[in-house]
PDB file of N, CA and C in Angstrom:
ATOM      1  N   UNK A   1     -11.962  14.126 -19.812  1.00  0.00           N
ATOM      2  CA  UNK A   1     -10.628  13.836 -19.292  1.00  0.00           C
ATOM      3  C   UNK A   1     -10.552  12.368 -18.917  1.00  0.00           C
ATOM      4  N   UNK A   2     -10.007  11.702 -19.163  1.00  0.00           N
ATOM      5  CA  UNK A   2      -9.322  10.129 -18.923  1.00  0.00           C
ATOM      6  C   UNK A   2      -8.529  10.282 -18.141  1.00  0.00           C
ATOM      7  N   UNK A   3      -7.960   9.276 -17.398  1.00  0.00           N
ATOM      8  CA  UNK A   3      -7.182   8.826 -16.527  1.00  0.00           C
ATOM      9  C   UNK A   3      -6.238   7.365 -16.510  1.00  0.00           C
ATOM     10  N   UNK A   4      -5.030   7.370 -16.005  1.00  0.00           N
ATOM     11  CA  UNK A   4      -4.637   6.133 -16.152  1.00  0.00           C
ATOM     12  C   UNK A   4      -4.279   5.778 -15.069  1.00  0.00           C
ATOM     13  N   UNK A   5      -4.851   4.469 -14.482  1.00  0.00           N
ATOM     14  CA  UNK A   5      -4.062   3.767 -13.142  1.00  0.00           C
ATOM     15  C   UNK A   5      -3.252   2.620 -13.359  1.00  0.00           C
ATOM     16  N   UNK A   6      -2.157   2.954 -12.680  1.00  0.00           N
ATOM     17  CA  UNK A   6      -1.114   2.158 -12.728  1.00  0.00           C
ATOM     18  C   UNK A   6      -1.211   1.323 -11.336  1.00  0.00           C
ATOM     19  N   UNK A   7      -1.098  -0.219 -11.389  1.00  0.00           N
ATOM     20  CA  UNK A   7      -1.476  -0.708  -9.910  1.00  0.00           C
ATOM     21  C   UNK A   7       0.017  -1.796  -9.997  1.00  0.00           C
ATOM     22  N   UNK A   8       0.728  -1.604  -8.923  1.00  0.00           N
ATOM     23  CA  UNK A   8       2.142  -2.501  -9.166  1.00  0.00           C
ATOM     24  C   UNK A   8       1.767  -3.058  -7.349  1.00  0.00           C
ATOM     25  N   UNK A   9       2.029  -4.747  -8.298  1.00  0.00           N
ATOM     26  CA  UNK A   9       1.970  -5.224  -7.369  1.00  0.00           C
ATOM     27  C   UNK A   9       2.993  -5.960  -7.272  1.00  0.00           C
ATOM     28  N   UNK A  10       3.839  -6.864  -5.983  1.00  0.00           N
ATOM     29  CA  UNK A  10       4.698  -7.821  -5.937  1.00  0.00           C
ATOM     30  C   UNK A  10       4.388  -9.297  -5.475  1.00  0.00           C
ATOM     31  N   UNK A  11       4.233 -10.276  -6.397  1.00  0.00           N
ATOM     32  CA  UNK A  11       4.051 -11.318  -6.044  1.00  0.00           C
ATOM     33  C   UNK A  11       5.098 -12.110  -5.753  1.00  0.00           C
ATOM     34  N   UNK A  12       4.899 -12.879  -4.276  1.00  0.00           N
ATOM     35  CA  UNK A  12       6.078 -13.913  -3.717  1.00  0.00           C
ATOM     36  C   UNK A  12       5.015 -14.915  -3.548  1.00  0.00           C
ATOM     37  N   UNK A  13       5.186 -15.994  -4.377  1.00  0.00           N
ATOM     38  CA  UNK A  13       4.285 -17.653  -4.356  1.00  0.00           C
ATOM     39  C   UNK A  13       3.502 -17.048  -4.646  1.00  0.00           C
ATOM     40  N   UNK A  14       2.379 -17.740  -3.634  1.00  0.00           N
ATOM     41  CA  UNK A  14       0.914 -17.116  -3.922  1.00  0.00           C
ATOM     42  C   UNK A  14       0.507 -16.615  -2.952  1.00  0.00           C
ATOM     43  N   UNK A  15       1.089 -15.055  -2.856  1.00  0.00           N
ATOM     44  CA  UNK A  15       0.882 -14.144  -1.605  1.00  0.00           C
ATOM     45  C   UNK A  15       1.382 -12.845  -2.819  1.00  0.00           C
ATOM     46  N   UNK A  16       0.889 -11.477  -2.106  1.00  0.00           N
ATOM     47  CA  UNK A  16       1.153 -10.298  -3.057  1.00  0.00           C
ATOM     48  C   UNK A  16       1.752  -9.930  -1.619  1.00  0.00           C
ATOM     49  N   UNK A  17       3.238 -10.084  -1.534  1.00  0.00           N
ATOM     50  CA  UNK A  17       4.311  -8.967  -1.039  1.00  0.00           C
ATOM     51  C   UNK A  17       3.874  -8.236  -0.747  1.00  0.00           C
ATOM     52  N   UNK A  18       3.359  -7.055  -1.344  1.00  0.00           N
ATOM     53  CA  UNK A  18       3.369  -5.717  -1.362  1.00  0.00           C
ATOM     54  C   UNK A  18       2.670  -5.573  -2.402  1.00  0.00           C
ATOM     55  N   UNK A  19       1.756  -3.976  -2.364  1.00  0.00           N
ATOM     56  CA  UNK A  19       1.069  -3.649  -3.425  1.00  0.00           C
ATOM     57  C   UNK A  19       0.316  -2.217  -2.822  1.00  0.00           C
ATOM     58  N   UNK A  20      -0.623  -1.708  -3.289  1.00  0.00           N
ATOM     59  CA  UNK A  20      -0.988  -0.524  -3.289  1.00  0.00           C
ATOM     60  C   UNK A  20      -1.751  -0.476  -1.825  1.00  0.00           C
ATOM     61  N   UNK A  21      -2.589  -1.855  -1.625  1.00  0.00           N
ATOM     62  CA  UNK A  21      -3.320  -1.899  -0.204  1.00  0.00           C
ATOM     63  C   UNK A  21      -2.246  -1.691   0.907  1.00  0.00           C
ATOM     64  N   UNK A  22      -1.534  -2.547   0.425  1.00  0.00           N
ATOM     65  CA  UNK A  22      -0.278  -2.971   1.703  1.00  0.00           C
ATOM     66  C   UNK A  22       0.861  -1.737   1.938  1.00  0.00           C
ATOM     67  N   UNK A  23       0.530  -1.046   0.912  1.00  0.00           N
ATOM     68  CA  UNK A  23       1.520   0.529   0.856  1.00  0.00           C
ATOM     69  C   UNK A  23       0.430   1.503   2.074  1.00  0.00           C
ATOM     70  N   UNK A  24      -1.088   1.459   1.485  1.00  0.00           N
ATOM     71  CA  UNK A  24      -1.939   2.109   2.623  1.00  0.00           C
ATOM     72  C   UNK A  24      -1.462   1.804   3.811  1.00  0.00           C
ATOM     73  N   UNK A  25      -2.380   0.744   4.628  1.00  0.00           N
ATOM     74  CA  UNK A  25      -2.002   0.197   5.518  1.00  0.00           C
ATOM     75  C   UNK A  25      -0.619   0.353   6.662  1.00  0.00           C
ATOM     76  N   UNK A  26       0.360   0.125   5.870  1.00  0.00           N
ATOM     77  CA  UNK A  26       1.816   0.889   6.519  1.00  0.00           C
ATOM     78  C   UNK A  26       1.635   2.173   6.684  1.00  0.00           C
ATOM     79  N   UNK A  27       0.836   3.224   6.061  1.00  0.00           N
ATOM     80  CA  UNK A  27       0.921   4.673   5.769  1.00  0.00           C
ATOM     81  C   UNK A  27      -0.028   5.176   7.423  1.00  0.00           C
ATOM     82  N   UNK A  28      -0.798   4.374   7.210  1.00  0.00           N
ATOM     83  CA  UNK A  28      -2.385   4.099   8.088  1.00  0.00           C
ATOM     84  C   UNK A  28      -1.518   4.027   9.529  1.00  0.00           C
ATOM     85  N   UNK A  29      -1.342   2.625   9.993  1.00  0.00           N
ATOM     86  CA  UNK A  29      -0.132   1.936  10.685  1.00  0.00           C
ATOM     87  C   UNK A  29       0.848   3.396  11.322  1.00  0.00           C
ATOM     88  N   UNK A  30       1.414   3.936  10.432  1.00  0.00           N
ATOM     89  CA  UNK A  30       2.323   5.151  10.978  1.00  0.00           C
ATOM     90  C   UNK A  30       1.728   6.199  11.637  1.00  0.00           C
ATOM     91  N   UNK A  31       0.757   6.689  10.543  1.00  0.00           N
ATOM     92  CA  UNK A  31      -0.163   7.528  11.492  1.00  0.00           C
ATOM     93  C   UNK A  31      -1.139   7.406  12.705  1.00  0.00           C
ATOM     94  N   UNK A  32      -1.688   6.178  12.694  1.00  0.00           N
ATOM     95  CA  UNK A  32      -2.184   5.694  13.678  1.00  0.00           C
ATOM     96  C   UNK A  32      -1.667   5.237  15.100  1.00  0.00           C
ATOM     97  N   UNK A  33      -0.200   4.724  14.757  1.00  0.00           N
ATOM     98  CA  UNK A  33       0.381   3.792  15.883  1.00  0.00           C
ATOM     99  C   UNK A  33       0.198   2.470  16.596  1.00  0.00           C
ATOM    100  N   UNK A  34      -1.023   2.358  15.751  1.00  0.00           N
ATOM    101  CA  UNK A  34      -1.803   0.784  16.055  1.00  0.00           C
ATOM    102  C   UNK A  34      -2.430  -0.277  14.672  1.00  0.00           C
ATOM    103  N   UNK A  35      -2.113  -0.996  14.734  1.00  0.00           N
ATOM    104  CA  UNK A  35      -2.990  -2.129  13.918  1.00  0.00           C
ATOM    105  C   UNK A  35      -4.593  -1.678  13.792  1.00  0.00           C
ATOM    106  N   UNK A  36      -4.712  -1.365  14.936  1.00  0.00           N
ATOM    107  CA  UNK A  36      -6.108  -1.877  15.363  1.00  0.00           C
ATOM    108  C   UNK A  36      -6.441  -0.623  14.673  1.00  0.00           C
ATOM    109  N   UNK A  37      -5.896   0.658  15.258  1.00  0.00           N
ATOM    110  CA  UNK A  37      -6.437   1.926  14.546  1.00  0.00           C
ATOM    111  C   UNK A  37      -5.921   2.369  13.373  1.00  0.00           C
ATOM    112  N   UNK A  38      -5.310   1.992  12.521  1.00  0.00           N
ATOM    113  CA  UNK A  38      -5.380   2.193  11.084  1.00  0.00           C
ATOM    114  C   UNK A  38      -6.358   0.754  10.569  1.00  0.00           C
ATOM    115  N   UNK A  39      -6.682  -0.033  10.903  1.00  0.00           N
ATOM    116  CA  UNK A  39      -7.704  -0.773  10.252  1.00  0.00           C
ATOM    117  C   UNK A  39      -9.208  -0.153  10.622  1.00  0.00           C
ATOM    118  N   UNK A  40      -9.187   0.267  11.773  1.00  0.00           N
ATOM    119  CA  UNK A  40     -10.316   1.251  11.884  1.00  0.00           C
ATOM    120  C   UNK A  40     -10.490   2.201  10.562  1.00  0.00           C
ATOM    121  N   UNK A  41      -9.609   3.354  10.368  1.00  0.00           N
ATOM    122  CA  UNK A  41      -9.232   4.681   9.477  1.00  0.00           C
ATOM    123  C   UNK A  41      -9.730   3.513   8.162  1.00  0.00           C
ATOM    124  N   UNK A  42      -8.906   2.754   7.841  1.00  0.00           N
ATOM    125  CA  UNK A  42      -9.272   2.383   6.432  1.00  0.00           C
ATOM    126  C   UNK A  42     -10.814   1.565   5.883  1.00  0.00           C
ATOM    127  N   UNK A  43     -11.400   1.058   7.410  1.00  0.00           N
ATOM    128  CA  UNK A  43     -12.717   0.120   7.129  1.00  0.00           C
ATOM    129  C   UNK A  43     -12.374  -1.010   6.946  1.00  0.00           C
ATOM    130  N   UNK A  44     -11.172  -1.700   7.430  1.00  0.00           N
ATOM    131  CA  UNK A  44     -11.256  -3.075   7.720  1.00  0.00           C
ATOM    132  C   UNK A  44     -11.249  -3.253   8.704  1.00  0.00           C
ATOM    133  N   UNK A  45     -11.334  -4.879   8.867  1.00  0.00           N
ATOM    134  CA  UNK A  45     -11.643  -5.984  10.189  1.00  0.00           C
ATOM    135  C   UNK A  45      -9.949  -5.949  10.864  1.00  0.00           C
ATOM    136  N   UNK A  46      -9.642  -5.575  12.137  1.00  0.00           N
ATOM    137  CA  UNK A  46      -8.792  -6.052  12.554  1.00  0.00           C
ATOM    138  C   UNK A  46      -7.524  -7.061  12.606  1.00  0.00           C
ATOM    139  N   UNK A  47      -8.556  -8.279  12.223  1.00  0.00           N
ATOM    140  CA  UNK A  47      -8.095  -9.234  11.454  1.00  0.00           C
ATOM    141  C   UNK A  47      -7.348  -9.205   9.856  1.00  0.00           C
ATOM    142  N   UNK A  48      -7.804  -8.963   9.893  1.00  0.00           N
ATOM    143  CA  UNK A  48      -7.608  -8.893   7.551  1.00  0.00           C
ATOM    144  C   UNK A  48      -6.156  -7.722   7.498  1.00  0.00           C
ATOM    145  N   UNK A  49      -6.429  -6.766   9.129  1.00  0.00           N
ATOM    146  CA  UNK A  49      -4.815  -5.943   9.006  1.00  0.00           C
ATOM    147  C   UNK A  49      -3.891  -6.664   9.484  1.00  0.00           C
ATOM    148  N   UNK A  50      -4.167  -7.507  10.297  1.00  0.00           N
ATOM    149  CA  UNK A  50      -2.928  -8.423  11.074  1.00  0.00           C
ATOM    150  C   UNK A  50      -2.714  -9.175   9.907  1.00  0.00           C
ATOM    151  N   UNK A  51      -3.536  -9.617   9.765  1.00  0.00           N
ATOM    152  CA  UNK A  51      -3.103 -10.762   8.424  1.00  0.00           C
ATOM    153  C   UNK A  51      -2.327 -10.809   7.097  1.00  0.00           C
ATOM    154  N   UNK A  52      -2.186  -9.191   6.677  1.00  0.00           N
ATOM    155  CA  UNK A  52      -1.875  -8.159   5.719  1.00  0.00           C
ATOM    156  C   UNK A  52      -0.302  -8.210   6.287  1.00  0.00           C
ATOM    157  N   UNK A  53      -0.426  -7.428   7.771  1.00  0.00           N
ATOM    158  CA  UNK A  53       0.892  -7.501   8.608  1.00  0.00           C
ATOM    159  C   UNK A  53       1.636  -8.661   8.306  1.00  0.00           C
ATOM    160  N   UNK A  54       1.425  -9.687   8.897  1.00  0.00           N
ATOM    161  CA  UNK A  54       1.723 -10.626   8.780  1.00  0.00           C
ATOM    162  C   UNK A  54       2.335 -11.389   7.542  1.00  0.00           C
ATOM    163  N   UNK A  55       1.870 -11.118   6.608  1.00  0.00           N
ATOM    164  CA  UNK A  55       2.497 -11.593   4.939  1.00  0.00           C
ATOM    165  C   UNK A  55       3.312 -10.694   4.806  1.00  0.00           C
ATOM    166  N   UNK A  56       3.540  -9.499   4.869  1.00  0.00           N
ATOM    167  CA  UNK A  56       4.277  -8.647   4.265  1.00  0.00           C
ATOM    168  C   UNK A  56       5.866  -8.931   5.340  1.00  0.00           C
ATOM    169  N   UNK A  57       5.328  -9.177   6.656  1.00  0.00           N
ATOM    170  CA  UNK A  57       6.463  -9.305   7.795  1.00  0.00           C
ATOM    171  C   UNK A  57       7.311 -10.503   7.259  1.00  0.00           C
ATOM    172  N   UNK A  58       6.357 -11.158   6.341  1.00  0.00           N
ATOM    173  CA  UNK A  58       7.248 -12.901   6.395  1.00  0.00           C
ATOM    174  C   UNK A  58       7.657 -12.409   4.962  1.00  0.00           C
ATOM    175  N   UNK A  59       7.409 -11.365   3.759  1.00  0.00           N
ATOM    176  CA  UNK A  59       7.365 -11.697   2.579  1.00  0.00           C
ATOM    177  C   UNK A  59       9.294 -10.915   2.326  1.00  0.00           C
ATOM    178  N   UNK A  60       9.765 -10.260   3.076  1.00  0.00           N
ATOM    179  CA  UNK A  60      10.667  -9.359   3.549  1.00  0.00           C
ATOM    180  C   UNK A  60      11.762  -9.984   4.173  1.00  0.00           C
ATOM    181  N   UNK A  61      12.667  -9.381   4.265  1.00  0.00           N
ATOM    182  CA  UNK A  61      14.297  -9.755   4.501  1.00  0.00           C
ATOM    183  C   UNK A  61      14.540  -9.224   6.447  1.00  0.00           C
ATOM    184  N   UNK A  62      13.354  -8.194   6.767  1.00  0.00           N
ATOM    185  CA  UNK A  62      13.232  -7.759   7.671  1.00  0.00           C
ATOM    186  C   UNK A  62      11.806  -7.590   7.693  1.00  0.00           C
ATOM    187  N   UNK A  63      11.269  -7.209   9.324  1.00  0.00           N
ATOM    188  CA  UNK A  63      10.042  -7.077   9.312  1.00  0.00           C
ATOM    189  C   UNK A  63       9.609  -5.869   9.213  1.00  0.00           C
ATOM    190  N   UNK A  64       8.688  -5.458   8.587  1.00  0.00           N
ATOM    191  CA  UNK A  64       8.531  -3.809   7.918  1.00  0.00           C
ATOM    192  C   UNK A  64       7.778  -3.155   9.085  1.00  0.00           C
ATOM    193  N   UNK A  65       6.937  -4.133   9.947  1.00  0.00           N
ATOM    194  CA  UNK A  65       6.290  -3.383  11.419  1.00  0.00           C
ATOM    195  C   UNK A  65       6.170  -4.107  12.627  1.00  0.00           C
ATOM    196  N   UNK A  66       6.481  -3.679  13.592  1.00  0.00           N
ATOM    197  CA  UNK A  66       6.753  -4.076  15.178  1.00  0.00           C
ATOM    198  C   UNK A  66       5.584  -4.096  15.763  1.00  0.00           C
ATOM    199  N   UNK A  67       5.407  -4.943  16.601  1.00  0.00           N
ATOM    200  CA  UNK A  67       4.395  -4.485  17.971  1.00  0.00           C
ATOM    201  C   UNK A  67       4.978  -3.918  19.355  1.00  0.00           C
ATOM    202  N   UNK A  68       3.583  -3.453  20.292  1.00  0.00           N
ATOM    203  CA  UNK A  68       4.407  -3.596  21.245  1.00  0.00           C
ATOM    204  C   UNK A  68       2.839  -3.917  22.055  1.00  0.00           C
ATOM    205  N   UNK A  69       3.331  -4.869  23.332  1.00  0.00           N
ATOM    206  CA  UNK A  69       2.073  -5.487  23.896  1.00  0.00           C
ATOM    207  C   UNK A  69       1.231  -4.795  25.059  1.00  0.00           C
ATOM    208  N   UNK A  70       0.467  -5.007  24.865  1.00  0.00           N
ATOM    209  CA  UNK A  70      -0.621  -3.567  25.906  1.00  0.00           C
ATOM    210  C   UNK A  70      -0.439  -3.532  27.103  1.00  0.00           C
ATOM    211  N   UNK A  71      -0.504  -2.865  27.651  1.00  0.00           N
ATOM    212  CA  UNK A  71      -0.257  -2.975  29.534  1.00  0.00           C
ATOM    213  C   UNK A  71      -1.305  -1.852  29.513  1.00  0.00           C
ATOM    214  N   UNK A  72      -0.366  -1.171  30.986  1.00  0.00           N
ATOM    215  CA  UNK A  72      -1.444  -0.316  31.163  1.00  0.00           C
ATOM    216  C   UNK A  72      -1.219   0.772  30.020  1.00  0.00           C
ATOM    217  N   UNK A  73      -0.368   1.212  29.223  1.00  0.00           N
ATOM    218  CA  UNK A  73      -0.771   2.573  28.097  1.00  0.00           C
ATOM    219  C   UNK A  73      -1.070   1.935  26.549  1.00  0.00           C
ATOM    220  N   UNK A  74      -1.509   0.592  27.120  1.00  0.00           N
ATOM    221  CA  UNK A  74      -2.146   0.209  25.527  1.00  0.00           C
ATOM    222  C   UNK A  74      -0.426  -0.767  24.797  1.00  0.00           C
ATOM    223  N   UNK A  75      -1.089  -1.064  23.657  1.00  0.00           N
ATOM    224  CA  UNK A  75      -0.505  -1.527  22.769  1.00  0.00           C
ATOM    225  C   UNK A  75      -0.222  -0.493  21.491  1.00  0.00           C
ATOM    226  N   UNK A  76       0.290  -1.489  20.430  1.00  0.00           N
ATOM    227  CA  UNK A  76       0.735  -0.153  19.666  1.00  0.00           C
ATOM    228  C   UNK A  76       1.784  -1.193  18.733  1.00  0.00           C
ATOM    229  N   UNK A  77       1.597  -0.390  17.406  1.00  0.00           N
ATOM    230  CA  UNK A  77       2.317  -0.648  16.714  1.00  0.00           C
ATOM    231  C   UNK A  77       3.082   0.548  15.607  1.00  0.00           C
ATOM    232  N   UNK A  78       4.354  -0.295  14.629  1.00  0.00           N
ATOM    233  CA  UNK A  78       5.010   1.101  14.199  1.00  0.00           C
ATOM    234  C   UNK A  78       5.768   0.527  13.218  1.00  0.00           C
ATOM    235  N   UNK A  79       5.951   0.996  12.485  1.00  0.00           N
ATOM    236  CA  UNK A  79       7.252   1.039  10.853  1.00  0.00           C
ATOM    237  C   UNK A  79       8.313   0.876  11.570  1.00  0.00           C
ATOM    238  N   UNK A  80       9.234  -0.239  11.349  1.00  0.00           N
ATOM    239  CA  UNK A  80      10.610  -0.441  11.350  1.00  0.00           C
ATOM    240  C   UNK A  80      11.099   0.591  10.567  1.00  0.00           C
ATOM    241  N   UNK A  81      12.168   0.844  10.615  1.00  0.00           N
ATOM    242  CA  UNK A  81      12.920   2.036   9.656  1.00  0.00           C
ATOM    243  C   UNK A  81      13.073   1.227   8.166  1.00  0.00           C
ATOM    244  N   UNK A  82      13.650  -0.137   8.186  1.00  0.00           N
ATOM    245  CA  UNK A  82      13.314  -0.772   7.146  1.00  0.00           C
ATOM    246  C   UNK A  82      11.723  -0.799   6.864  1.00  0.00           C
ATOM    247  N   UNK A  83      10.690  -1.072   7.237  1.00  0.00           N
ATOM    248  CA  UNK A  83       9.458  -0.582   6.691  1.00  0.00           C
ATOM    249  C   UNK A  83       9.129   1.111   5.801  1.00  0.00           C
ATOM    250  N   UNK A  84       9.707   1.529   6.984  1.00  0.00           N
ATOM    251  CA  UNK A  84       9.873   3.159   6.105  1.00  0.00           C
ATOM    252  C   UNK A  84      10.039   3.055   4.940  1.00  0.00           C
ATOM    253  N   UNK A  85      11.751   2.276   4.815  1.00  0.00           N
ATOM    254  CA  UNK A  85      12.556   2.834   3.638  1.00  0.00           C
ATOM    255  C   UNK A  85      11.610   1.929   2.135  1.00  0.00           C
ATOM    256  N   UNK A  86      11.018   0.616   2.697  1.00  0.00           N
ATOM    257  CA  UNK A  86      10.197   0.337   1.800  1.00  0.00           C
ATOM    258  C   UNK A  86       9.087   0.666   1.376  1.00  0.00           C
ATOM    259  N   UNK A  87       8.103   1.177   2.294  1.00  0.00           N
ATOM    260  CA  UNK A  87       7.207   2.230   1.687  1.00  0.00           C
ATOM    261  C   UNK A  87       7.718   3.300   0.603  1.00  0.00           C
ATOM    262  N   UNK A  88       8.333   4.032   1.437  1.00  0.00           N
ATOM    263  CA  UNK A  88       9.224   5.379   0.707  1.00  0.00           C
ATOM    264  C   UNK A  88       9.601   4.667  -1.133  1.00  0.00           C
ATOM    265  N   UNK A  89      10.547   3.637  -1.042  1.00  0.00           N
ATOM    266  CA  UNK A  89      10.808   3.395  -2.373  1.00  0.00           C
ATOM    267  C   UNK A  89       9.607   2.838  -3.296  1.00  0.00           C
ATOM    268  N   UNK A  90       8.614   2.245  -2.762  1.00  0.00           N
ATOM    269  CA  UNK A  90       7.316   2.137  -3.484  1.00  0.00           C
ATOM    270  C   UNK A  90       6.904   2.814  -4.133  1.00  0.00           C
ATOM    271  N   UNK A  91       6.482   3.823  -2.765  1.00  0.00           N
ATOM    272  CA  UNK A  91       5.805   5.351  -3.598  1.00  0.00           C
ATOM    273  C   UNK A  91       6.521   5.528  -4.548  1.00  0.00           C
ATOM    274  N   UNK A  92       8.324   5.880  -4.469  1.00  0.00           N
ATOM    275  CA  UNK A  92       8.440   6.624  -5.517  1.00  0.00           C
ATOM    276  C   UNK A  92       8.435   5.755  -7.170  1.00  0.00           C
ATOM    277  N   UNK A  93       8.396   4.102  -6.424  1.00  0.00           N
ATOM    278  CA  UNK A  93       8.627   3.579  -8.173  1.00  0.00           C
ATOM    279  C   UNK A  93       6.951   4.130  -8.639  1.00  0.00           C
ATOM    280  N   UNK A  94       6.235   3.596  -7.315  1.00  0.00           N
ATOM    281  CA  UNK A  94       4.949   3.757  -8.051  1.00  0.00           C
ATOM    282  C   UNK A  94       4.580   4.990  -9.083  1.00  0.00           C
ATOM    283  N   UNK A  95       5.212   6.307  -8.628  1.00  0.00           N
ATOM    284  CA  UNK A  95       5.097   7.927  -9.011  1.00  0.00           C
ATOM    285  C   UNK A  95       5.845   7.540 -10.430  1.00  0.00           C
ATOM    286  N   UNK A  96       6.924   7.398 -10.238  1.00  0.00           N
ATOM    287  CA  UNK A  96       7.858   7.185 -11.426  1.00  0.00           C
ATOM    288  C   UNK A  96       7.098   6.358 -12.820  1.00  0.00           C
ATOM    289  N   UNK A  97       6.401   5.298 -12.546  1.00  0.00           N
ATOM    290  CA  UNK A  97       6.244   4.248 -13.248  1.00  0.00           C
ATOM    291  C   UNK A  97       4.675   4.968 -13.756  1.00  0.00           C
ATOM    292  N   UNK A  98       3.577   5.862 -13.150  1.00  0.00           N
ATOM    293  CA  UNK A  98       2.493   6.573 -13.559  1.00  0.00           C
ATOM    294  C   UNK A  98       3.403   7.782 -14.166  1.00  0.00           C
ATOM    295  N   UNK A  99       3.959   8.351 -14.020  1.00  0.00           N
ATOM    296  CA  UNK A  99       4.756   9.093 -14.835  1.00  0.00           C
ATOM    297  C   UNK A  99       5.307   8.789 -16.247  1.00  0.00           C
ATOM    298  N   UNK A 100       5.983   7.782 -16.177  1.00  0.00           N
ATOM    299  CA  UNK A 100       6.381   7.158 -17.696  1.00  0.00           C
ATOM    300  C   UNK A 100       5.029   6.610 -18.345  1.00  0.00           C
ATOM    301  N   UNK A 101       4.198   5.825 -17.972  1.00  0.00           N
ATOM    302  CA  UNK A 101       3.264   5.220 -18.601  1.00  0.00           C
ATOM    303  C   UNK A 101       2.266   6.558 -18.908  1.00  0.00           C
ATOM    304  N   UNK A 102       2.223   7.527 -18.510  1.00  0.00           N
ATOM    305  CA  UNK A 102       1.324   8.644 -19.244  1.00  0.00           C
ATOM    306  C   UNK A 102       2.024   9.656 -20.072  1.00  0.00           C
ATOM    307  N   UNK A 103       3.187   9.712 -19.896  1.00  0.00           N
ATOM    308  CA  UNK A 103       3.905   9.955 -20.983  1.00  0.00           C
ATOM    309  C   UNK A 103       4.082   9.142 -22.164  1.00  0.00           C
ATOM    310  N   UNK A 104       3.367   7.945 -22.062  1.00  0.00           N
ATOM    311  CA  UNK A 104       3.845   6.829 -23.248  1.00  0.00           C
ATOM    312  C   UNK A 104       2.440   6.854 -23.759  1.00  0.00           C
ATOM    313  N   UNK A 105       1.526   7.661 -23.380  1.00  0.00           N
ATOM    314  CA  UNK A 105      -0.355   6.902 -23.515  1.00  0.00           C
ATOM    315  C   UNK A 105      -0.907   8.016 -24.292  1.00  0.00           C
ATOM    316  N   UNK A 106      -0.309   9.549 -24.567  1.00  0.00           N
ATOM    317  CA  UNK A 106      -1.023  10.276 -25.655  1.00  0.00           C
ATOM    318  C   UNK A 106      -1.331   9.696 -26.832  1.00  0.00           C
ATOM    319  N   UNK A 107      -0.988   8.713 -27.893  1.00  0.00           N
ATOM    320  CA  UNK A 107      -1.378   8.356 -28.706  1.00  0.00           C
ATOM    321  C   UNK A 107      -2.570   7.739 -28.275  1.00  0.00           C
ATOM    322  N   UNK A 108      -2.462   6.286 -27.350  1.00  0.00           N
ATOM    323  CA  UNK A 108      -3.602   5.393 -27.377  1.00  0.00           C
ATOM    324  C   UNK A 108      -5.270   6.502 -26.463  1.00  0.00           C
ATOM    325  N   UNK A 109      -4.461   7.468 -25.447  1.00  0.00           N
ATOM    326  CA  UNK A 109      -5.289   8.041 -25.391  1.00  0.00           C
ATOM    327  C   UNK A 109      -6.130   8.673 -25.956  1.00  0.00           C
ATOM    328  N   UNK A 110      -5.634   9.559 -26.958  1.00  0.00           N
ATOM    329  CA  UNK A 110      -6.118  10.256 -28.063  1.00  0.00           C
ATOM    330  C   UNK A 110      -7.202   9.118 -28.941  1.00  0.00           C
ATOM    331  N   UNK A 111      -7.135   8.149 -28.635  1.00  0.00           N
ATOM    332  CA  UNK A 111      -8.249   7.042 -29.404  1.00  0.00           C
ATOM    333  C   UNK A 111      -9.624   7.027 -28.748  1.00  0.00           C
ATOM    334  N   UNK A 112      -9.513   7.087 -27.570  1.00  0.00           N
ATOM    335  CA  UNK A 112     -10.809   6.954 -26.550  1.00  0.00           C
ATOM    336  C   UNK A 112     -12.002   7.816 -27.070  1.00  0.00           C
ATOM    337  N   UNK A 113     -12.987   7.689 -27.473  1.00  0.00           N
ATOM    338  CA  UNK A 113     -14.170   8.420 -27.381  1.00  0.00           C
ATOM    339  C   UNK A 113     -14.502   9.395 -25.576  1.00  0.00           C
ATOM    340  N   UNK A 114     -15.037  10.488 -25.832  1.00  0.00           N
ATOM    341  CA  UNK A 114     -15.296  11.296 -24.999  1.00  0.00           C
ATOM    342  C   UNK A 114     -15.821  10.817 -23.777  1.00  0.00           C
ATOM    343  N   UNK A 115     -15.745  11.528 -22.512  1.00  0.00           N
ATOM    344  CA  UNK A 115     -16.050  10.273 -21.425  1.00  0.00           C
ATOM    345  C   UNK A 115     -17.479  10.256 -21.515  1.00  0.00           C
ATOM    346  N   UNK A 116     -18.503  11.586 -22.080  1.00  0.00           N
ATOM    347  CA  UNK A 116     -20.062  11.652 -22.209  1.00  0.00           C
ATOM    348  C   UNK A 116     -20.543  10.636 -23.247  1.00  0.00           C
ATOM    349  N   UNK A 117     -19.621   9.911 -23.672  1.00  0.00           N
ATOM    350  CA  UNK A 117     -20.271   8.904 -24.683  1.00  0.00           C
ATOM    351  C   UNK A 117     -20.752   7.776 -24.349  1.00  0.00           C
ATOM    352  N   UNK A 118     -19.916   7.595 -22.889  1.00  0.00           N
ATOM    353  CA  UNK A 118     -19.832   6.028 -22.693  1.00  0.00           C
ATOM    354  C   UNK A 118     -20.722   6.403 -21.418  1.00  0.00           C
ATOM    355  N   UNK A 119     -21.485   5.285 -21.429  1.00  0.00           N
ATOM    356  CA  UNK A 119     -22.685   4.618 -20.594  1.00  0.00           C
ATOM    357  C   UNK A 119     -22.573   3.863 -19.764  1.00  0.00           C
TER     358      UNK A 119
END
């Protein structure tokens, strides 16, 4: 059985907008409620999520995630509703766009030698 990955990314200058990491991350981010703890969940540095945050906040018409600053019940962060709605439409181009492209790939697939062949 073969497989096809489709990886869509958005480049603004020389920064990637958005892309499959930066789709995690927000996903991470929601469930978590913190920066800090969805970079935990995924195995990055704290840093490298703010920084992620940070491009995607500036790469946008709005900022896709908020903070809020720690006191005594902590800090915390969260999806703008505009963050939502851009995740949400990602996923679905992303679904859409692995959908058409494996509907378009039985021929070239059908070329591949068996996956026990290859070394």
């Amino acid at each position: 059985m073969h497989s096809v990955k489709i990886k869509i990314q958005i480049q603004q200058g020389s920064h990637i907008a958005f892309g499959p990491g930066k789709a995690e991350l927000l996903k991470a981010i929601s469930s978590e409620g913190s920066i800090s703890g969805a970079a935990k969940s995924m195995n990055m540095s704290y840093k490298r999520a703010w920084d992620l945050v940070m491009v995607m906040n500036a790469s946008f018409k709005e900022p896709l995630v908020t903070t809020v600053i720690g006191g005594s019940h902590g800090g915390g962060a969260m999806l703008t509703q505009f963050g939502h709605d851009v995740l949400q439409e990602y996923v679905e181009i992303q679904s859409k766009s692995e959908r058409y492209v494996l509907s378009e790939m039985d021929n070239f697939l059908s070329t591949l030698a068996p996956v026990s062949n290859v070394k």
